[in-house]
C-alpha atoms as a PDB file:
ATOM      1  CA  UNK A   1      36.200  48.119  38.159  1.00  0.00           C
ATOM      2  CA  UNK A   2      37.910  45.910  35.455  1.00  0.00           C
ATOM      3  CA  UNK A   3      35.726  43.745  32.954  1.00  0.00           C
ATOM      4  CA  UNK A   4      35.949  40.599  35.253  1.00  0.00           C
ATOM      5  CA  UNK A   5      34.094  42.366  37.986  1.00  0.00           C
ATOM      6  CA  UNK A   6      31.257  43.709  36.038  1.00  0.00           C
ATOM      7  CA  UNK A   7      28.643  41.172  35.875  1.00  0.00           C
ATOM      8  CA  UNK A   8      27.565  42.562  32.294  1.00  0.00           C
ATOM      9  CA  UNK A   9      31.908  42.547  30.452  1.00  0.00           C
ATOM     10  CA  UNK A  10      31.671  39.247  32.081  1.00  0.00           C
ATOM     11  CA  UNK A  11      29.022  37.718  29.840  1.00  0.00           C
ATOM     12  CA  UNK A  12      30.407  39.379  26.927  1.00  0.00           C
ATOM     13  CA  UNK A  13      34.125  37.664  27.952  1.00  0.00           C
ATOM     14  CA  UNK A  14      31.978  34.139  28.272  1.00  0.00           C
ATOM     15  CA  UNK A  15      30.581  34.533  24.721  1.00  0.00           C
ATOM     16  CA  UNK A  16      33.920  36.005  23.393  1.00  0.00           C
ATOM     17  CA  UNK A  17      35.411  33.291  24.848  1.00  0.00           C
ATOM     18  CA  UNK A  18      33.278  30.303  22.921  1.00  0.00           C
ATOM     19  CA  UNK A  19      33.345  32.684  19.211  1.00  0.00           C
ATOM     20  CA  UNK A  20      37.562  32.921  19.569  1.00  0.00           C
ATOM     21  CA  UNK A  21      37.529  28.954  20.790  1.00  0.00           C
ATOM     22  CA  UNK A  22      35.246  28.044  18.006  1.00  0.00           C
ATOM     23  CA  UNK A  23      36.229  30.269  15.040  1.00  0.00           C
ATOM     24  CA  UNK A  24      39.237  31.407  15.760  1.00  0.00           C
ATOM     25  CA  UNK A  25      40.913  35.215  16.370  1.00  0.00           C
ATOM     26  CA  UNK A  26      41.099  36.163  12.575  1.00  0.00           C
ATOM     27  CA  UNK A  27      37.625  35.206  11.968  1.00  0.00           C
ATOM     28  CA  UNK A  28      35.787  36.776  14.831  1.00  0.00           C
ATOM     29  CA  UNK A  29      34.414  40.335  14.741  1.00  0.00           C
ATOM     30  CA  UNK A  30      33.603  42.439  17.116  1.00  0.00           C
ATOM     31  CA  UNK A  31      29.872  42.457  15.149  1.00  0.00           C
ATOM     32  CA  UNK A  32      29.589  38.865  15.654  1.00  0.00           C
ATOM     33  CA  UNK A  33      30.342  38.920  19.574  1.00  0.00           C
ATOM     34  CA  UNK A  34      27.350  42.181  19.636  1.00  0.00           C
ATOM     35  CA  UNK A  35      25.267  39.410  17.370  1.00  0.00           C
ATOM     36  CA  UNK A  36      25.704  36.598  19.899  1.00  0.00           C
ATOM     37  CA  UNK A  37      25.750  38.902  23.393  1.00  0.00           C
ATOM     38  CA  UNK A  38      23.083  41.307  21.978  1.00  0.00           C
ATOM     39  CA  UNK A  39      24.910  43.669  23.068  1.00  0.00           C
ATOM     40  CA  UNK A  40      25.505  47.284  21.129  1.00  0.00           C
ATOM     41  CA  UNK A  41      28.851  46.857  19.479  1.00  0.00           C
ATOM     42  CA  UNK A  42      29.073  50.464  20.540  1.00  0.00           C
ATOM     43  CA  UNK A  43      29.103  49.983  23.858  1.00  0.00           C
ATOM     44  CA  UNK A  44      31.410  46.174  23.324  1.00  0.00           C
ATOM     45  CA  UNK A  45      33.775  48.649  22.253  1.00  0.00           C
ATOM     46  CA  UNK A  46      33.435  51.521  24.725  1.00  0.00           C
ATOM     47  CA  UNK A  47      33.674  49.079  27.466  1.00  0.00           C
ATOM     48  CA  UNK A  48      37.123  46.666  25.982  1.00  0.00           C
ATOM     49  CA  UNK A  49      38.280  48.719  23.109  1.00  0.00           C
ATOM     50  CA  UNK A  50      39.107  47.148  19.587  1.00  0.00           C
ATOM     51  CA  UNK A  51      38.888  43.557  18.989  1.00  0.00           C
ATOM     52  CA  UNK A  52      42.590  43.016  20.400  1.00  0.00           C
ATOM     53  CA  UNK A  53      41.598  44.764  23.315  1.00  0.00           C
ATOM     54  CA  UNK A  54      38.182  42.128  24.031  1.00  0.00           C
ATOM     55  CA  UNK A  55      40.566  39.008  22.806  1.00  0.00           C
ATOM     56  CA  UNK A  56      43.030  39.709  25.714  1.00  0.00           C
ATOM     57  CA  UNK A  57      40.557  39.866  28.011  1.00  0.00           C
ATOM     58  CA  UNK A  58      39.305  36.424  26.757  1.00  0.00           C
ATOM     59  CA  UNK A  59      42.653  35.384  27.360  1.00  0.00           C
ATOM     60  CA  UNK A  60      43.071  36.528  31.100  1.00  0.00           C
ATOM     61  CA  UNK A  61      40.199  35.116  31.606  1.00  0.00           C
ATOM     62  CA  UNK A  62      41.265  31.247  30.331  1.00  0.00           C
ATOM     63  CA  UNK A  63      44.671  31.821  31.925  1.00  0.00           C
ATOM     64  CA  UNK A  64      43.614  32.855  35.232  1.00  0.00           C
ATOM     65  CA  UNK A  65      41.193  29.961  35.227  1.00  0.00           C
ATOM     66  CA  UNK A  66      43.541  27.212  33.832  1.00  0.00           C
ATOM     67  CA  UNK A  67      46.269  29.130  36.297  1.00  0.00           C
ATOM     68  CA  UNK A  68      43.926  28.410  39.783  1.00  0.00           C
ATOM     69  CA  UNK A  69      43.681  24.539  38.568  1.00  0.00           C
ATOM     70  CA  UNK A  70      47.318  23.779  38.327  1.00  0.00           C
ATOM     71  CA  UNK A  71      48.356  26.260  41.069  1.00  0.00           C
ATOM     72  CA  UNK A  72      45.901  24.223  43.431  1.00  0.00           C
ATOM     73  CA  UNK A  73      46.978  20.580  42.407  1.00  0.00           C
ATOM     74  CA  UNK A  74      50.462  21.387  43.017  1.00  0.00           C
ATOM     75  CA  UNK A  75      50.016  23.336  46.451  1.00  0.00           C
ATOM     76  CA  UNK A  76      51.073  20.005  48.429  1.00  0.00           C
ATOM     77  CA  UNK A  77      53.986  18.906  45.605  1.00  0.00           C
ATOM     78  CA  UNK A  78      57.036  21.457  47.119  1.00  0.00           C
ATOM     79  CA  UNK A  79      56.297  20.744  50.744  1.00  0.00           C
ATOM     80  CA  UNK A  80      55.887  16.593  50.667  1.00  0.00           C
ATOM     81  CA  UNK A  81      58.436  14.738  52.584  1.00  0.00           C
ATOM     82  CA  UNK A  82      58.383  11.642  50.479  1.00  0.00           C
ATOM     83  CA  UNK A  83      58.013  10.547  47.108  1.00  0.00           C
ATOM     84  CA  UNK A  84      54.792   8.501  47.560  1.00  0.00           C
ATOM     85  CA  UNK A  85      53.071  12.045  48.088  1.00  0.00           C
ATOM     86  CA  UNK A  86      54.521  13.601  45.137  1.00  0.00           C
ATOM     87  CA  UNK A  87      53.165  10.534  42.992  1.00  0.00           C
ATOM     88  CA  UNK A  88      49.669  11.113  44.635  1.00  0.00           C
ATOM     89  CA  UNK A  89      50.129  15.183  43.790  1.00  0.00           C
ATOM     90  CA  UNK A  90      51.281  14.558  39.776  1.00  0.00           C
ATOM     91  CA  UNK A  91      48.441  11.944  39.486  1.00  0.00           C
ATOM     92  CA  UNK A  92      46.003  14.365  41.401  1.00  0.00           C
ATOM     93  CA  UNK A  93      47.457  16.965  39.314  1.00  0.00           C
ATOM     94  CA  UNK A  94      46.747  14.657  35.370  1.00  0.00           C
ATOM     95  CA  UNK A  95      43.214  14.016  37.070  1.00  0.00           C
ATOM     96  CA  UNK A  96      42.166  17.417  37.892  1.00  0.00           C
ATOM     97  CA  UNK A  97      43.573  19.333  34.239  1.00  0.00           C
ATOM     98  CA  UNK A  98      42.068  16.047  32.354  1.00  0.00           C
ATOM     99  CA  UNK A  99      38.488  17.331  33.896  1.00  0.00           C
ATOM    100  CA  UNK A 100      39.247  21.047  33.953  1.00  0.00           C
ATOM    101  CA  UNK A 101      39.744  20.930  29.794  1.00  0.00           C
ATOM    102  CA  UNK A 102      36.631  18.504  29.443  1.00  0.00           C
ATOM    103  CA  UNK A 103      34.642  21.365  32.074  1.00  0.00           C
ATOM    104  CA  UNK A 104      36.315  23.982  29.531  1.00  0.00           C
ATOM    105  CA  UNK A 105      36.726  22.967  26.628  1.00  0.00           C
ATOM    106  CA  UNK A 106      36.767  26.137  25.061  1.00  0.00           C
ATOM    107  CA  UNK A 107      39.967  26.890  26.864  1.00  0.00           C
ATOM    108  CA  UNK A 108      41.962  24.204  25.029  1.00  0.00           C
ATOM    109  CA  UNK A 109      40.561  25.221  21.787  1.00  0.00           C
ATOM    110  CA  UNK A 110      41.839  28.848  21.981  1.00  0.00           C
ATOM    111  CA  UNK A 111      45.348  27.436  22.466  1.00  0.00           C
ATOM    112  CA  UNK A 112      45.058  24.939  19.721  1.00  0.00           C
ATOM    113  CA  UNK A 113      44.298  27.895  17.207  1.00  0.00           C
ATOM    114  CA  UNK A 114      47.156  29.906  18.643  1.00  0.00           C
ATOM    115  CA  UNK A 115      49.079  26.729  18.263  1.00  0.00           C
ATOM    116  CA  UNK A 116      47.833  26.959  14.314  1.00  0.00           C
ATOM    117  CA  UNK A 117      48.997  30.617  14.008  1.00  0.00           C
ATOM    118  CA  UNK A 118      45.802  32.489  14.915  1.00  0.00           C
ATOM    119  CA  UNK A 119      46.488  35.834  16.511  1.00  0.00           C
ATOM    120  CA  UNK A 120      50.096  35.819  15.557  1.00  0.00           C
ATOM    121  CA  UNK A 121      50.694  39.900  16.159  1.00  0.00           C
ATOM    122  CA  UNK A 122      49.724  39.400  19.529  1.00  0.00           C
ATOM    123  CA  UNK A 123      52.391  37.573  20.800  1.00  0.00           C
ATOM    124  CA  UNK A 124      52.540  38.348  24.457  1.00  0.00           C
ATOM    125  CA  UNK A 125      49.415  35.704  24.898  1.00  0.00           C
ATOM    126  CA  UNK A 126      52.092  33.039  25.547  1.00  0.00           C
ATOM    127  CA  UNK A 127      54.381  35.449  27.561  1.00  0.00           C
ATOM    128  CA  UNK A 128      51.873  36.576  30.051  1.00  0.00           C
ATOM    129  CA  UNK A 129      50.013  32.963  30.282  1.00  0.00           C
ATOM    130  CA  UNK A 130      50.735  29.914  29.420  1.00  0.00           C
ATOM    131  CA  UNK A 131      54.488  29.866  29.614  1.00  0.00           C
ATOM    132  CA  UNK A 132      54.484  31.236  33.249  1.00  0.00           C
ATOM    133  CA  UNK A 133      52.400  28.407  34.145  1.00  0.00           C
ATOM    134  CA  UNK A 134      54.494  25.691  32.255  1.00  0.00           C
ATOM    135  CA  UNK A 135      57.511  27.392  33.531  1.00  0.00           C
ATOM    136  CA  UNK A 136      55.567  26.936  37.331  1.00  0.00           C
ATOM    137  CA  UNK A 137      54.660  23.459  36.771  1.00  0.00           C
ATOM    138  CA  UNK A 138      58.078  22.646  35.594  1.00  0.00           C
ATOM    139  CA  UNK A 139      60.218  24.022  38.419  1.00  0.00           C
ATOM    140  CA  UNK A 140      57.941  22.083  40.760  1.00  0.00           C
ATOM    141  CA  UNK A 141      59.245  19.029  39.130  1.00  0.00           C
ATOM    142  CA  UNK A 142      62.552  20.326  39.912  1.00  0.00           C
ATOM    143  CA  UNK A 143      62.385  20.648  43.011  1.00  0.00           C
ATOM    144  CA  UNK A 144      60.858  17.288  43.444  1.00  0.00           C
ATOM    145  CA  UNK A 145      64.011  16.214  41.328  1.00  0.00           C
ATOM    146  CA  UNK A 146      66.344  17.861  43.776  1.00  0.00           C
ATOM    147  CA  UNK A 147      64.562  16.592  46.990  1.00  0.00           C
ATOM    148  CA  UNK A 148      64.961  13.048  45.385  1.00  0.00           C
ATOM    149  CA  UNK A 149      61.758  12.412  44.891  1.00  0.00           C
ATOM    150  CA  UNK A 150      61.601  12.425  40.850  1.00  0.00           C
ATOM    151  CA  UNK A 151      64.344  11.384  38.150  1.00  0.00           C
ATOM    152  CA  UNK A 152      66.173  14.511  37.902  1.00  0.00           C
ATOM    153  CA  UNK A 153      67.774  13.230  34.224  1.00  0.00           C
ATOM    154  CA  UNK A 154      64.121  14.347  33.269  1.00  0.00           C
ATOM    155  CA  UNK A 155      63.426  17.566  31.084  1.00  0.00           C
ATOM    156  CA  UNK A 156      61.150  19.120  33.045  1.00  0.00           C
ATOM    157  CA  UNK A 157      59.677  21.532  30.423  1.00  0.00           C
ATOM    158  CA  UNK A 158      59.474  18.803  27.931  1.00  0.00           C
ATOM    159  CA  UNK A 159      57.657  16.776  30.773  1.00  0.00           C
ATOM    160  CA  UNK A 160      55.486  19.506  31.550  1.00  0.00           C
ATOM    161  CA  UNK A 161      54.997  20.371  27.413  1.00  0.00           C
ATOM    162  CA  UNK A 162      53.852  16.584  27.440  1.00  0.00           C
ATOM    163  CA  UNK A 163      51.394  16.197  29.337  1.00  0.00           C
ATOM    164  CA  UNK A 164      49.804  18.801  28.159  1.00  0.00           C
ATOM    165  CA  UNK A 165      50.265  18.256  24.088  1.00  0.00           C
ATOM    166  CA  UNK A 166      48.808  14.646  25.146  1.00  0.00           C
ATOM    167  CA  UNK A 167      46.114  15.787  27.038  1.00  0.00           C
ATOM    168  CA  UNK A 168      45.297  18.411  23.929  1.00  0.00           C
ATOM    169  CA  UNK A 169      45.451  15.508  21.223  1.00  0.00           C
ATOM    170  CA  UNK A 170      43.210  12.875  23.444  1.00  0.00           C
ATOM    171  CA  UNK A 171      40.219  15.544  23.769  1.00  0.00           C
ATOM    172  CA  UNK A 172      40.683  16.448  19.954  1.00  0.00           C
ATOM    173  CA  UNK A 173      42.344  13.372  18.284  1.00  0.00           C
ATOM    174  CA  UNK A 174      41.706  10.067  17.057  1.00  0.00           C
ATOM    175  CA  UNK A 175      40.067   8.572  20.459  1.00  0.00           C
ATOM    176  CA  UNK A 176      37.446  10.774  20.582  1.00  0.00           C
ATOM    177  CA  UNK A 177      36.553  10.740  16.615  1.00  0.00           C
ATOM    178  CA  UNK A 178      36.720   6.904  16.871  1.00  0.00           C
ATOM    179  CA  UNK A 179      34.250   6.934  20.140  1.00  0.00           C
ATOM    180  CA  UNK A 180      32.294   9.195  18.436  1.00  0.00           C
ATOM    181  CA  UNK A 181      31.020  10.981  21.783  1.00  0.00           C
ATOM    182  CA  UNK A 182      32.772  13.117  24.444  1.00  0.00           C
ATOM    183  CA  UNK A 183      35.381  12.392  27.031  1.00  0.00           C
ATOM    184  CA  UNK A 184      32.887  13.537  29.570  1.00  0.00           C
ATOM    185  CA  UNK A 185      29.652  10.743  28.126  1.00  0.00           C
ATOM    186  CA  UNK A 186      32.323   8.200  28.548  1.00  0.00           C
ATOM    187  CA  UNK A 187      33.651   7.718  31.591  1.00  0.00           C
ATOM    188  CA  UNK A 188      35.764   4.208  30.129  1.00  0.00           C
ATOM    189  CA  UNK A 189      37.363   6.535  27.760  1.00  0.00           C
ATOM    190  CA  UNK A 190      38.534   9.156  30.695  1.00  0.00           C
ATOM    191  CA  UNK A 191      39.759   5.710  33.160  1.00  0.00           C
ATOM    192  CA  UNK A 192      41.307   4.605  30.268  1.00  0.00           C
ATOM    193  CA  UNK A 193      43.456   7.829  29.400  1.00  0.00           C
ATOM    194  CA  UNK A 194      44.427   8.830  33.215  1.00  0.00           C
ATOM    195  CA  UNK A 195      45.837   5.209  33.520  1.00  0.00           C
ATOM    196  CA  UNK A 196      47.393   5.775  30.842  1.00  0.00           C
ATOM    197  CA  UNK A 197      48.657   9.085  32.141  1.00  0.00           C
ATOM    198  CA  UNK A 198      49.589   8.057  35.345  1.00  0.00           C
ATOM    199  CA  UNK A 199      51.963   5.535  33.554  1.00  0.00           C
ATOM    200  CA  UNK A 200      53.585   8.274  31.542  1.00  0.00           C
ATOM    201  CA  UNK A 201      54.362   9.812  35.126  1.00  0.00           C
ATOM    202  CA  UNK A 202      55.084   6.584  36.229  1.00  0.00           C
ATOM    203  CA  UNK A 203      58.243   5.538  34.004  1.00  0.00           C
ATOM    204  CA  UNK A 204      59.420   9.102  32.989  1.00  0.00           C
ATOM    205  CA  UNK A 205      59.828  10.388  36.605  1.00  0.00           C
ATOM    206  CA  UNK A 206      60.386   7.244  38.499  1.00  0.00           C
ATOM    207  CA  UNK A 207      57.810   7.194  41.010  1.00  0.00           C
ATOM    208  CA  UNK A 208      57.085   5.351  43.526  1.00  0.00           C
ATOM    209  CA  UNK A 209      55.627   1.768  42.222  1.00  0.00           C
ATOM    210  CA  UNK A 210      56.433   2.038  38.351  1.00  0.00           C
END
Protein backbone atom coordinates (compact mmCIF):
# COMPACT_ATOMS: atom_id res chain seq x y z
CA UNK A 1 0.00 0.00 0.00
CA UNK A 2 1.68 3.39 -0.90
CA UNK A 3 0.69 6.70 1.04
CA UNK A 4 -1.98 7.64 -1.64
CA UNK A 5 -3.99 4.58 -0.84
CA UNK A 6 -4.09 4.86 2.84
CA UNK A 7 -6.91 6.97 3.77
CA UNK A 8 -4.87 8.22 6.97
CA UNK A 9 -0.93 9.31 4.62
CA UNK A 10 -3.59 10.81 2.55
CA UNK A 11 -4.74 13.48 4.99
CA UNK A 12 -1.34 14.03 6.12
CA UNK A 13 -0.29 14.61 2.07
CA UNK A 14 -3.54 17.16 1.99
CA UNK A 15 -2.20 19.16 4.97
CA UNK A 16 1.47 18.80 3.77
CA UNK A 17 0.34 19.93 0.75
CA UNK A 18 -1.34 23.50 2.00
CA UNK A 19 1.99 24.04 4.84
CA UNK A 20 4.68 23.54 1.60
CA UNK A 21 2.08 25.81 -0.71
CA UNK A 22 1.78 28.34 1.99
CA UNK A 23 5.21 28.50 3.70
CA UNK A 24 7.31 27.10 1.58
CA UNK A 25 9.84 23.74 1.68
CA UNK A 26 12.63 25.44 3.84
CA UNK A 27 10.25 26.64 6.33
CA UNK A 28 8.09 23.64 6.97
CA UNK A 29 8.90 21.00 9.59
CA UNK A 30 7.96 17.88 9.94
CA UNK A 31 6.65 19.21 13.72
CA UNK A 32 4.49 21.65 12.12
CA UNK A 33 2.71 19.09 9.63
CA UNK A 34 2.22 16.61 13.26
CA UNK A 35 0.88 20.23 14.74
CA UNK A 36 -1.63 20.77 11.93
CA UNK A 37 -2.57 16.76 11.16
CA UNK A 38 -2.38 15.88 14.92
CA UNK A 39 -0.70 13.33 14.03
CA UNK A 40 2.52 11.77 16.13
CA UNK A 41 5.50 13.08 14.25
CA UNK A 42 6.71 9.63 15.13
CA UNK A 43 4.56 7.87 13.25
CA UNK A 44 4.62 11.09 10.12
CA UNK A 45 7.97 9.82 9.96
CA UNK A 46 7.64 6.04 10.24
CA UNK A 47 5.05 6.16 7.63
CA UNK A 48 7.07 8.88 4.73
CA UNK A 49 10.48 9.12 6.19
CA UNK A 50 12.35 12.56 6.64
CA UNK A 51 10.88 15.70 5.53
CA UNK A 52 12.24 15.13 1.82
CA UNK A 53 10.70 11.95 1.87
CA UNK A 54 6.78 13.59 2.93
CA UNK A 55 7.62 16.72 0.39
CA UNK A 56 7.87 14.27 -2.60
CA UNK A 57 4.96 12.73 -1.82
CA UNK A 58 3.26 16.21 -1.76
CA UNK A 59 4.63 16.55 -5.02
CA UNK A 60 3.25 13.27 -6.70
CA UNK A 61 0.39 14.09 -5.41
CA UNK A 62 0.03 17.86 -7.26
CA UNK A 63 1.62 16.32 -10.36
CA UNK A 64 -0.53 13.43 -10.76
CA UNK A 65 -3.48 15.72 -10.20
CA UNK A 66 -2.40 18.67 -12.47
CA UNK A 67 -1.15 15.56 -14.90
CA UNK A 68 -5.08 13.93 -15.20
CA UNK A 69 -6.34 17.69 -16.10
CA UNK A 70 -4.15 18.35 -19.03
CA UNK A 71 -3.91 14.66 -20.10
CA UNK A 72 -7.87 14.77 -20.32
CA UNK A 73 -8.26 18.20 -22.20
CA UNK A 74 -5.94 17.11 -24.77
CA UNK A 75 -7.33 13.43 -25.29
CA UNK A 76 -9.36 14.70 -28.52
CA UNK A 77 -6.29 17.29 -29.78
CA UNK A 78 -3.96 14.29 -31.71
CA UNK A 79 -6.91 12.53 -33.27
CA UNK A 80 -9.08 15.78 -34.73
CA UNK A 81 -9.39 15.92 -38.41
CA UNK A 82 -9.64 19.65 -38.67
CA UNK A 83 -8.42 22.66 -37.19
CA UNK A 84 -11.77 24.01 -35.89
CA UNK A 85 -11.56 20.99 -33.32
CA UNK A 86 -8.14 21.65 -32.26
CA UNK A 87 -9.22 25.41 -31.51
CA UNK A 88 -12.22 23.99 -29.46
CA UNK A 89 -9.52 21.39 -27.61
CA UNK A 90 -6.70 24.42 -26.75
CA UNK A 91 -9.63 26.67 -25.61
CA UNK A 92 -11.23 23.64 -23.68
CA UNK A 93 -7.83 22.95 -22.60
CA UNK A 94 -7.07 27.26 -21.11
CA UNK A 95 -10.70 26.75 -19.59
CA UNK A 96 -10.28 23.63 -17.73
CA UNK A 97 -6.31 24.46 -16.13
CA UNK A 98 -7.74 28.23 -15.50
CA UNK A 99 -10.41 26.33 -13.02
CA UNK A 100 -8.20 23.42 -12.00
CA UNK A 101 -5.49 26.16 -10.35
CA UNK A 102 -8.48 28.32 -8.90
CA UNK A 103 -9.99 24.49 -7.47
CA UNK A 104 -6.17 24.06 -6.32
CA UNK A 105 -4.67 26.69 -5.63
CA UNK A 106 -2.24 25.26 -3.49
CA UNK A 107 -0.83 23.45 -6.46
CA UNK A 108 0.30 26.64 -8.22
CA UNK A 109 1.75 27.97 -5.11
CA UNK A 110 4.18 25.03 -4.58
CA UNK A 111 5.56 25.72 -8.07
CA UNK A 112 5.81 29.40 -7.58
CA UNK A 113 8.16 28.76 -4.47
CA UNK A 114 10.15 26.23 -6.45
CA UNK A 115 10.16 28.87 -9.09
CA UNK A 116 11.76 31.25 -6.09
CA UNK A 117 14.42 28.61 -5.21
CA UNK A 118 12.65 26.66 -2.45
CA UNK A 119 13.74 23.05 -2.30
CA UNK A 120 16.67 23.59 -4.54
CA UNK A 121 18.63 20.06 -3.51
CA UNK A 122 15.78 18.31 -4.68
CA UNK A 123 15.94 18.84 -8.11
CA UNK A 124 14.26 15.90 -9.70
CA UNK A 125 10.69 17.72 -8.73
CA UNK A 126 10.84 19.30 -12.22
CA UNK A 127 12.30 16.10 -13.89
CA UNK A 128 9.71 13.70 -12.75
CA UNK A 129 6.65 16.37 -13.05
CA UNK A 130 6.20 19.25 -14.49
CA UNK A 131 8.55 19.08 -17.42
CA UNK A 132 7.06 15.70 -18.63
CA UNK A 133 3.83 17.35 -18.75
CA UNK A 134 5.05 20.60 -20.56
CA UNK A 135 7.09 18.41 -22.72
CA UNK A 136 3.37 16.37 -23.35
CA UNK A 137 1.47 19.42 -23.91
CA UNK A 138 4.04 20.72 -26.24
CA UNK A 139 4.44 17.81 -28.65
CA UNK A 140 0.65 17.85 -28.95
CA UNK A 141 1.04 21.21 -30.45
CA UNK A 142 3.38 19.64 -32.75
CA UNK A 143 1.60 17.42 -34.03
CA UNK A 144 -1.24 19.76 -34.56
CA UNK A 145 1.59 21.86 -36.34
CA UNK A 146 2.46 18.98 -38.59
CA UNK A 147 -1.19 17.94 -39.41
CA UNK A 148 -1.65 21.68 -40.46
CA UNK A 149 -3.77 22.56 -38.09
CA UNK A 150 -1.50 25.13 -35.95
CA UNK A 151 1.41 27.60 -37.12
CA UNK A 152 4.23 25.31 -37.00
CA UNK A 153 6.84 28.61 -36.93
CA UNK A 154 5.51 28.45 -33.23
CA UNK A 155 7.84 27.39 -30.22
CA UNK A 156 5.91 24.99 -28.81
CA UNK A 157 7.60 24.85 -25.35
CA UNK A 158 7.65 28.54 -25.15
CA UNK A 159 3.83 28.33 -26.08
CA UNK A 160 3.22 25.78 -23.65
CA UNK A 161 5.73 27.77 -20.85
CA UNK A 162 3.18 30.69 -21.66
CA UNK A 163 0.26 29.83 -20.92
CA UNK A 164 1.12 28.62 -18.01
CA UNK A 165 3.56 31.63 -16.57
CA UNK A 166 0.28 33.76 -17.58
CA UNK A 167 -2.07 31.73 -16.00
CA UNK A 168 0.44 31.72 -12.70
CA UNK A 169 0.77 35.68 -12.73
CA UNK A 170 -3.25 36.34 -13.30
CA UNK A 171 -4.17 34.14 -10.06
CA UNK A 172 -1.20 35.88 -8.12
CA UNK A 173 -0.56 39.27 -9.87
CA UNK A 174 -1.81 42.61 -10.22
CA UNK A 175 -5.59 41.62 -11.34
CA UNK A 176 -6.37 39.91 -8.47
CA UNK A 177 -4.65 42.49 -5.85
CA UNK A 178 -6.48 45.27 -7.77
CA UNK A 179 -10.02 43.22 -7.53
CA UNK A 180 -9.25 42.61 -4.23
CA UNK A 181 -11.22 39.13 -4.16
CA UNK A 182 -10.62 35.75 -5.87
CA UNK A 183 -10.75 34.59 -9.43
CA UNK A 184 -13.35 32.14 -8.32
CA UNK A 185 -15.95 35.29 -6.40
CA UNK A 186 -15.63 36.91 -9.72
CA UNK A 187 -16.76 35.30 -12.44
CA UNK A 188 -16.15 38.89 -14.82
CA UNK A 189 -12.61 38.58 -13.83
CA UNK A 190 -12.33 34.66 -15.03
CA UNK A 191 -14.58 35.71 -18.67
CA UNK A 192 -12.38 38.37 -18.88
CA UNK A 193 -8.94 36.40 -18.65
CA UNK A 194 -10.06 33.17 -20.84
CA UNK A 195 -11.01 35.72 -23.63
CA UNK A 196 -8.14 36.97 -23.22
CA UNK A 197 -6.52 33.56 -23.37
CA UNK A 198 -8.26 32.28 -26.11
CA UNK A 199 -6.83 35.31 -28.10
CA UNK A 200 -3.29 34.46 -27.12
CA UNK A 201 -4.16 30.97 -28.81
CA UNK A 202 -5.84 32.73 -31.31
CA UNK A 203 -2.93 34.88 -33.03
CA UNK A 204 0.11 32.76 -31.85
CA UNK A 205 -1.14 29.45 -33.40
CA UNK A 206 -3.35 30.65 -36.13
CA UNK A 207 -6.55 29.14 -35.47
CA UNK A 208 -9.37 28.96 -36.98
CA UNK A 209 -11.25 32.58 -36.80
CA UNK A 210 -8.32 34.83 -35.36
Amino acid sequence: MTPHDDPRSQAVITIALRLFSALGYDSTSLQAVAEATGEDPAWIQERFGEKRDLYLAVVDLAGRMERTVVQDALATLLPATDAGQVATTLYGLSERYLDFCVANPQIPALWLHRWLGDAADIPEVERTHSIPLMNFTADALRSAARAGFVDGEVDADLMVRTLVWSVYGFLHGEMIAEAGRSVSADPQARHRFLAHHRQLLDRVLKLPGA
